[in-house]
Protein backbone atom coordinates (compact mmCIF):
# COMPACT_ATOMS: atom_id res chain seq x y z
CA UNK A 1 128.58 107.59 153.53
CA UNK A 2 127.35 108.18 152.21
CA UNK A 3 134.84 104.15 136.00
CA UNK A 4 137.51 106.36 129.53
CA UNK A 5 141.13 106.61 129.82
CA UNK A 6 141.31 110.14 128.46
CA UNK A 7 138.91 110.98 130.61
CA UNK A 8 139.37 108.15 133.12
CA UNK A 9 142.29 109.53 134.29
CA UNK A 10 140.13 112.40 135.27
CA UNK A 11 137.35 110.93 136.77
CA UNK A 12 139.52 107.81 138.38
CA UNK A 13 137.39 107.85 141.28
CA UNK A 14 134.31 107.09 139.25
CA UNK A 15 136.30 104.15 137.32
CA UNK A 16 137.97 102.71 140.11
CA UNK A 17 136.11 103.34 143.04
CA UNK A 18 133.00 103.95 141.49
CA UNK A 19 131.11 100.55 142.60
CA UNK A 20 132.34 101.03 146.39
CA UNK A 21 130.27 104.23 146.48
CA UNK A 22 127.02 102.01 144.59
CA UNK A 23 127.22 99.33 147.04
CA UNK A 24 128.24 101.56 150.42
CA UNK A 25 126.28 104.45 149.36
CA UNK A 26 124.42 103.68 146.33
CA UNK A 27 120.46 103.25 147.50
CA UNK A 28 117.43 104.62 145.88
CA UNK A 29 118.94 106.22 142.79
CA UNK A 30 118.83 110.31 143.37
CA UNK A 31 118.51 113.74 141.57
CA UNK A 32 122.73 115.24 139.94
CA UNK A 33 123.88 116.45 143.70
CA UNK A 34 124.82 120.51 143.16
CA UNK A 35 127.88 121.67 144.49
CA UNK A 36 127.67 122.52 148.02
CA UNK A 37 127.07 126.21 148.00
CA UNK A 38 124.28 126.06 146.14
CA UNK A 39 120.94 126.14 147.36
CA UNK A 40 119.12 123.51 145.27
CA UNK A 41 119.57 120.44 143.88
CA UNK A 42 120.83 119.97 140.21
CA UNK A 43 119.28 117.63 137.67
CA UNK A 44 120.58 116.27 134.39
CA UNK A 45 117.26 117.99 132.54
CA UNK A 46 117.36 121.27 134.25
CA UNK A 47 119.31 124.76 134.16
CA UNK A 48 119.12 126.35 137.20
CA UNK A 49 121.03 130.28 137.91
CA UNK A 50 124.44 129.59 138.45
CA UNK A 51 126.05 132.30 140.47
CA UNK A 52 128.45 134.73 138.33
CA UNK A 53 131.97 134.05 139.39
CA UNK A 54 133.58 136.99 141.83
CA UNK A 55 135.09 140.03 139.94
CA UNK A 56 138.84 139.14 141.17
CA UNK A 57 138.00 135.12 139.67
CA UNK A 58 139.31 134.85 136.36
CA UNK A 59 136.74 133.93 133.95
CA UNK A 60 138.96 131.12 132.58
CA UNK A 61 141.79 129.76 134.74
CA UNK A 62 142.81 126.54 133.05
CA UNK A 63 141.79 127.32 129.39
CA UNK A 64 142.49 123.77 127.08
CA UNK A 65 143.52 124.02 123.27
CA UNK A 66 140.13 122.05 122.18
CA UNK A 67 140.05 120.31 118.81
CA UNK A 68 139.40 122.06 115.54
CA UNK A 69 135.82 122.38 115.24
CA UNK A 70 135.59 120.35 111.88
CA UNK A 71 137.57 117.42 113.66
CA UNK A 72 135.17 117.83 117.17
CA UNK A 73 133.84 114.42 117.45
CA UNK A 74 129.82 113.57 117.17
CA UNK A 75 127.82 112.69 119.94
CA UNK A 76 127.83 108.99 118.89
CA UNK A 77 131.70 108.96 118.42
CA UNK A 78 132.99 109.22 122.13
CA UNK A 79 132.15 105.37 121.99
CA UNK A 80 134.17 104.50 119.29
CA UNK A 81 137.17 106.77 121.07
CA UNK A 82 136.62 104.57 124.21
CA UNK A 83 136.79 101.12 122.00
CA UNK A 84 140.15 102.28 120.16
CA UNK A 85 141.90 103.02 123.94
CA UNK A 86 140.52 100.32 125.86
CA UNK A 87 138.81 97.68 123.38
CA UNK A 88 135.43 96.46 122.80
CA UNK A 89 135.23 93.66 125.36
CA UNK A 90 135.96 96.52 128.22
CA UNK A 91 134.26 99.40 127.11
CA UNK A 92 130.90 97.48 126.98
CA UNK A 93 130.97 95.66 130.36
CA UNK A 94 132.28 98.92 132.08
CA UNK A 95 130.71 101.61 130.66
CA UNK A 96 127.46 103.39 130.20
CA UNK A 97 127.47 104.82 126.95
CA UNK A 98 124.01 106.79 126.64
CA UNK A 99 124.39 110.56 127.11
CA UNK A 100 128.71 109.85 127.68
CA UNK A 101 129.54 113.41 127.79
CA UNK A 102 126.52 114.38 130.18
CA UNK A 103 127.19 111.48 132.13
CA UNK A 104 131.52 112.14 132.63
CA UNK A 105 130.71 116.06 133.38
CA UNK A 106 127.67 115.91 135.69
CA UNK A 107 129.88 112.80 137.87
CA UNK A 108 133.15 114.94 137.63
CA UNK A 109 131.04 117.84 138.82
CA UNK A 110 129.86 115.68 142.00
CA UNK A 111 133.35 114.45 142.78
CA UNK A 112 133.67 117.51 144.36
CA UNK A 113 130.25 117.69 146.27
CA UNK A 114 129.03 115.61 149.10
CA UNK A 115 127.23 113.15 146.72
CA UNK A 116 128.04 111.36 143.60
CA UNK A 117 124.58 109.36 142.45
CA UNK A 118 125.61 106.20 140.64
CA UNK A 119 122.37 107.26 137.86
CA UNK A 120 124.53 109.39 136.36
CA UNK A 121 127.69 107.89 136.34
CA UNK A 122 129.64 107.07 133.38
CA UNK A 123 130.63 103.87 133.91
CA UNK A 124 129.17 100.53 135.72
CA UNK A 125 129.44 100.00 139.54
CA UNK A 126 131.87 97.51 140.30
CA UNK A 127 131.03 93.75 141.38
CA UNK A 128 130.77 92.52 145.05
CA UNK A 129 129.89 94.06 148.18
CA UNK A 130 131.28 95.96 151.14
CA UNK A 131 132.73 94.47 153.90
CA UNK A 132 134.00 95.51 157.47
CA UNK A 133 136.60 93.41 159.57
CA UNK A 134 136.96 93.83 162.93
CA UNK A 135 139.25 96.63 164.51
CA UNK A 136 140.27 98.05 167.60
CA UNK A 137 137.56 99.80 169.39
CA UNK A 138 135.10 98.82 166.29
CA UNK A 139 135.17 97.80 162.76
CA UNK A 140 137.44 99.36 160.31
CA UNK A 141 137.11 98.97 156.00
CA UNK A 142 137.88 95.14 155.00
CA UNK A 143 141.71 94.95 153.73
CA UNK A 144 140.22 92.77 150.80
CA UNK A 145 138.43 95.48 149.42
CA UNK A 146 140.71 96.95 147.08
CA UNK A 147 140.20 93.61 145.02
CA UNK A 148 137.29 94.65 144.19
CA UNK A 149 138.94 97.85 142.19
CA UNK A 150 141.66 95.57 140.81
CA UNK A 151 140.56 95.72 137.39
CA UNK A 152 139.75 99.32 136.88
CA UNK A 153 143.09 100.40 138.67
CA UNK A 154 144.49 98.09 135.64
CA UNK A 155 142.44 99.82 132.90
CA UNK A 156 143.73 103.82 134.03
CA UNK A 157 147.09 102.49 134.84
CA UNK A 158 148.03 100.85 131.47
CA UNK A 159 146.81 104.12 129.68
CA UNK A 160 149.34 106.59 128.74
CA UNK A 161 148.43 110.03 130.24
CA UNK A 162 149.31 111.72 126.99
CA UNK A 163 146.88 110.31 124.87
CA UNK A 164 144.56 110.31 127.33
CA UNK A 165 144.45 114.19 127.23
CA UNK A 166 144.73 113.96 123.51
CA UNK A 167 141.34 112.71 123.62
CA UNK A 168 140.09 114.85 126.43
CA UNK A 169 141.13 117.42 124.44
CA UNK A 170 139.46 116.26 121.43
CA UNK A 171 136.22 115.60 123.42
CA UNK A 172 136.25 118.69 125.35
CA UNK A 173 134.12 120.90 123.49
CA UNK A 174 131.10 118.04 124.32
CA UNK A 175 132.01 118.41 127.62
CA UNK A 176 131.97 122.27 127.58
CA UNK A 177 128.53 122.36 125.88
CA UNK A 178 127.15 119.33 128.43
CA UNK A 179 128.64 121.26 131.55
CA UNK A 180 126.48 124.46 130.75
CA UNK A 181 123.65 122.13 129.53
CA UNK A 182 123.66 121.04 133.75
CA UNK A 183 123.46 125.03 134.67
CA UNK A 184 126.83 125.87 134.61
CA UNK A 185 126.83 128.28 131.25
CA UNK A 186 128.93 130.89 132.78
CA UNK A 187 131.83 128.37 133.85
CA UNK A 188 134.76 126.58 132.01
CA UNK A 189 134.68 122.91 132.59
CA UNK A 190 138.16 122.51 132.35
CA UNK A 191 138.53 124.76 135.65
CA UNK A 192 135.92 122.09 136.94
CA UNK A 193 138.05 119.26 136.22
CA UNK A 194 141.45 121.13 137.43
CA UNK A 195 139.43 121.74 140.64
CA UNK A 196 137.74 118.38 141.51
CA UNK A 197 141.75 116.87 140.33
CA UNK A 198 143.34 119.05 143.05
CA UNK A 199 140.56 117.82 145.80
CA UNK A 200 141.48 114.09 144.86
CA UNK A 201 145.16 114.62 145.04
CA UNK A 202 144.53 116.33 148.44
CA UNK A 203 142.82 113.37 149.80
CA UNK A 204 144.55 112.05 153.35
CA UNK A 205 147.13 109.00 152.91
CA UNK A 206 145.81 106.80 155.61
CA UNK A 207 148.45 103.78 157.16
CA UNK A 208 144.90 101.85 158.11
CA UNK A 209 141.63 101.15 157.04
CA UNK A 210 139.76 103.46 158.33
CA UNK A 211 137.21 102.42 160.98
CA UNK A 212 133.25 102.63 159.84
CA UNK A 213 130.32 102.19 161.98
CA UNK A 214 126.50 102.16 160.96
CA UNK A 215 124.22 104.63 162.74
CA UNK A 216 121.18 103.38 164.54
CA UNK A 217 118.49 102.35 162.26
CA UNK A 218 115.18 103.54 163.76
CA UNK A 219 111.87 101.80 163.18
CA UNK A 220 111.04 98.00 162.87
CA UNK A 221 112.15 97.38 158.98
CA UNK A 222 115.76 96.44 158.59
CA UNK A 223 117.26 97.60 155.36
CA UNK A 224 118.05 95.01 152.77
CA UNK A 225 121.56 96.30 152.12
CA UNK A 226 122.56 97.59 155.51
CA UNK A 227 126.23 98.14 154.47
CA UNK A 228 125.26 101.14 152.71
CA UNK A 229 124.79 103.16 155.67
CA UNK A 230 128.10 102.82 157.06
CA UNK A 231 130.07 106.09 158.00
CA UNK A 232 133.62 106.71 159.14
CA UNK A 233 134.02 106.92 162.79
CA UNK A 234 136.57 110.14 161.91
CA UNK A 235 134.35 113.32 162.02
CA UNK A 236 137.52 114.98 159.50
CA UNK A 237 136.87 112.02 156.80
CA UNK A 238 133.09 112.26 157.36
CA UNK A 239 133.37 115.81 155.84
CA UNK A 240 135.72 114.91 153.02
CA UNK A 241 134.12 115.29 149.25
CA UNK A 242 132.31 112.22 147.66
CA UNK A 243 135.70 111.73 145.71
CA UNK A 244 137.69 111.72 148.70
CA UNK A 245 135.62 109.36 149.94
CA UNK A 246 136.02 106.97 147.50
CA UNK A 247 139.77 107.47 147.00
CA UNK A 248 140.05 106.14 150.90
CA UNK A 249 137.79 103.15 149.57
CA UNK A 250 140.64 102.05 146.90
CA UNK A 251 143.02 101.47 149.92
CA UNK A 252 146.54 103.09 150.08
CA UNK A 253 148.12 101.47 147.20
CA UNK A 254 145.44 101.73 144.27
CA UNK A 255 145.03 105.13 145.89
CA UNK A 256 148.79 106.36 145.13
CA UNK A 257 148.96 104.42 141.91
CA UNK A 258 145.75 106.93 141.18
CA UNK A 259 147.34 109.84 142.28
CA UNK A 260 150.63 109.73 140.22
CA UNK A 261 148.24 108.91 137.31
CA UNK A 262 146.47 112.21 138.21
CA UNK A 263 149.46 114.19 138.55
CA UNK A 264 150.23 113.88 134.93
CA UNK A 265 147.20 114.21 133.87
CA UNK A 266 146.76 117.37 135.40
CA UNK A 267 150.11 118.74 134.12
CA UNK A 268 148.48 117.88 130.48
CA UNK A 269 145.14 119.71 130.57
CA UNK A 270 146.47 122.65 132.10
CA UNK A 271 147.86 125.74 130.36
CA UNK A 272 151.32 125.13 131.54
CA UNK A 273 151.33 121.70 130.73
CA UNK A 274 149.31 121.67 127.29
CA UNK A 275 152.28 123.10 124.91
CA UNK A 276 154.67 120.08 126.37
């Protein structure tokens, strides 16, 4: 089965759930997963055709009032946005800072895919490891492992959802240009975001851990990290997005916290919710 806070609102699953995905799913570092209708895989150095949207899609469905172009941020300033919101001491032991507006739209891209590689993520997996406790019939997710999401569910959840979209907002035409930079230069990241939000927010509320198993591992060399091969025993949450995924990993309560974050957030970057 297989973290800024503008724009970790947006990408919460990354910030807060990011690391569960590194240690449970994270192995040999792979190419920027595609969505899942399309036929090849995606890289961060490569354009390939990106299907035109349907006549009856509207070419823009979530349009977002982006900054003045004289007051659009430089490439080298989204770190200097990130130390003002969350302060040096956090911005440089959670995030990765090289290629920031590549790095938030290629992982907010795979939030909604079946894979989310931690190479391109925008932030820095989370410490510890995954852990199973036993469970009726099996082995379900350990309790304790929301703990180890603890501090990033603290960073999105002091933020105020407002300025966060202020500075999505002032950010956003880097993220426009980096989305069609990844083969997308027909689509409208915003819509993107708006999407992969929705899919998040959709995401089952569970009452237990789920239960996890690991598949048989063929051949005579053990993996080093076998808890990265763990699946859920439920065929439904085996099919859920990589986002999904890792929303079940916060557990229930950093998972609603999330959500309600999320809910705002989307009210704020969409047309309806822009002008208020």
């Amino acid at each position: 089965m297989k973290k800024s806070s503008w724009v970790a609102v947006a990408v919460l699953a990354v910030l807060v759930a990011g690391a569960g995905w590194y240690w449970w799913q994270g192995r040999t570092p792979t190419p920027v997963a595609t969505r899942s209708e399309a036929p090849a895989p995606k890289v961060a150095d490569a354009t390939p055709p990106t299907p035109a949207p349907a006549a009856s899609e509207p070419r823009i469905r979530h349009p977002i009032d982006a900054a003045e172009p004289e007051k659009t941020p430089t490439p080298l300033q989204p770190e200097a946005l990130l130390v003002d919101l969350f302060g040096r001491k956090a911005v440089l032991s959670m995030f990765q800072l090289d290629d920031f507006p590549r790095r938030f739209v290629a992982t907010v891209d795979n939030l909604g895919t079946v894979r989310a590689p931690s190479r391109v993520w925008p932030v820095v997996p989370a410490s510890g490891r995954f852990t199973v406790e036993p469970s009726t019939g099996g082995q379900a997710i350990g309790v304790d492992n929301a703990q180890r999401y603890a501090s990033f569910v603290g960073l999105v959840d002091g933020v105020d959802p407002r300025r966060a979209a202020q500075t999505y907002r002032q950010l956003y035409p880097l993220f426009q240009q980096a989305y069609a930079d990844l083969g997308y230069p027909n689509r409208y990241f915003n819509d993107r975001l708006v999407d992969v939000i929705d899919l998040l927010l959709a995401t089952p509320d569970l009452d237990a851990p789920p239960k996890v198993h690991l598949p048989p591992i063929n051949g005579p060399v053990r993996p080093e990290r076998p808890w990265v091969l763990y699946e859920f025993d439920d065929p439904a949450l085996a099919s859920l997005t990589a986002g999904q995924k890792m929303m079940l990993r916060l557990g229930p309560t950093n998972a609603r916290r999330m959500k309600a974050k999320l809910v705002e957030f989307r009210r704020l970057v969409t047309a309806k919710g822009a002008s208020r």
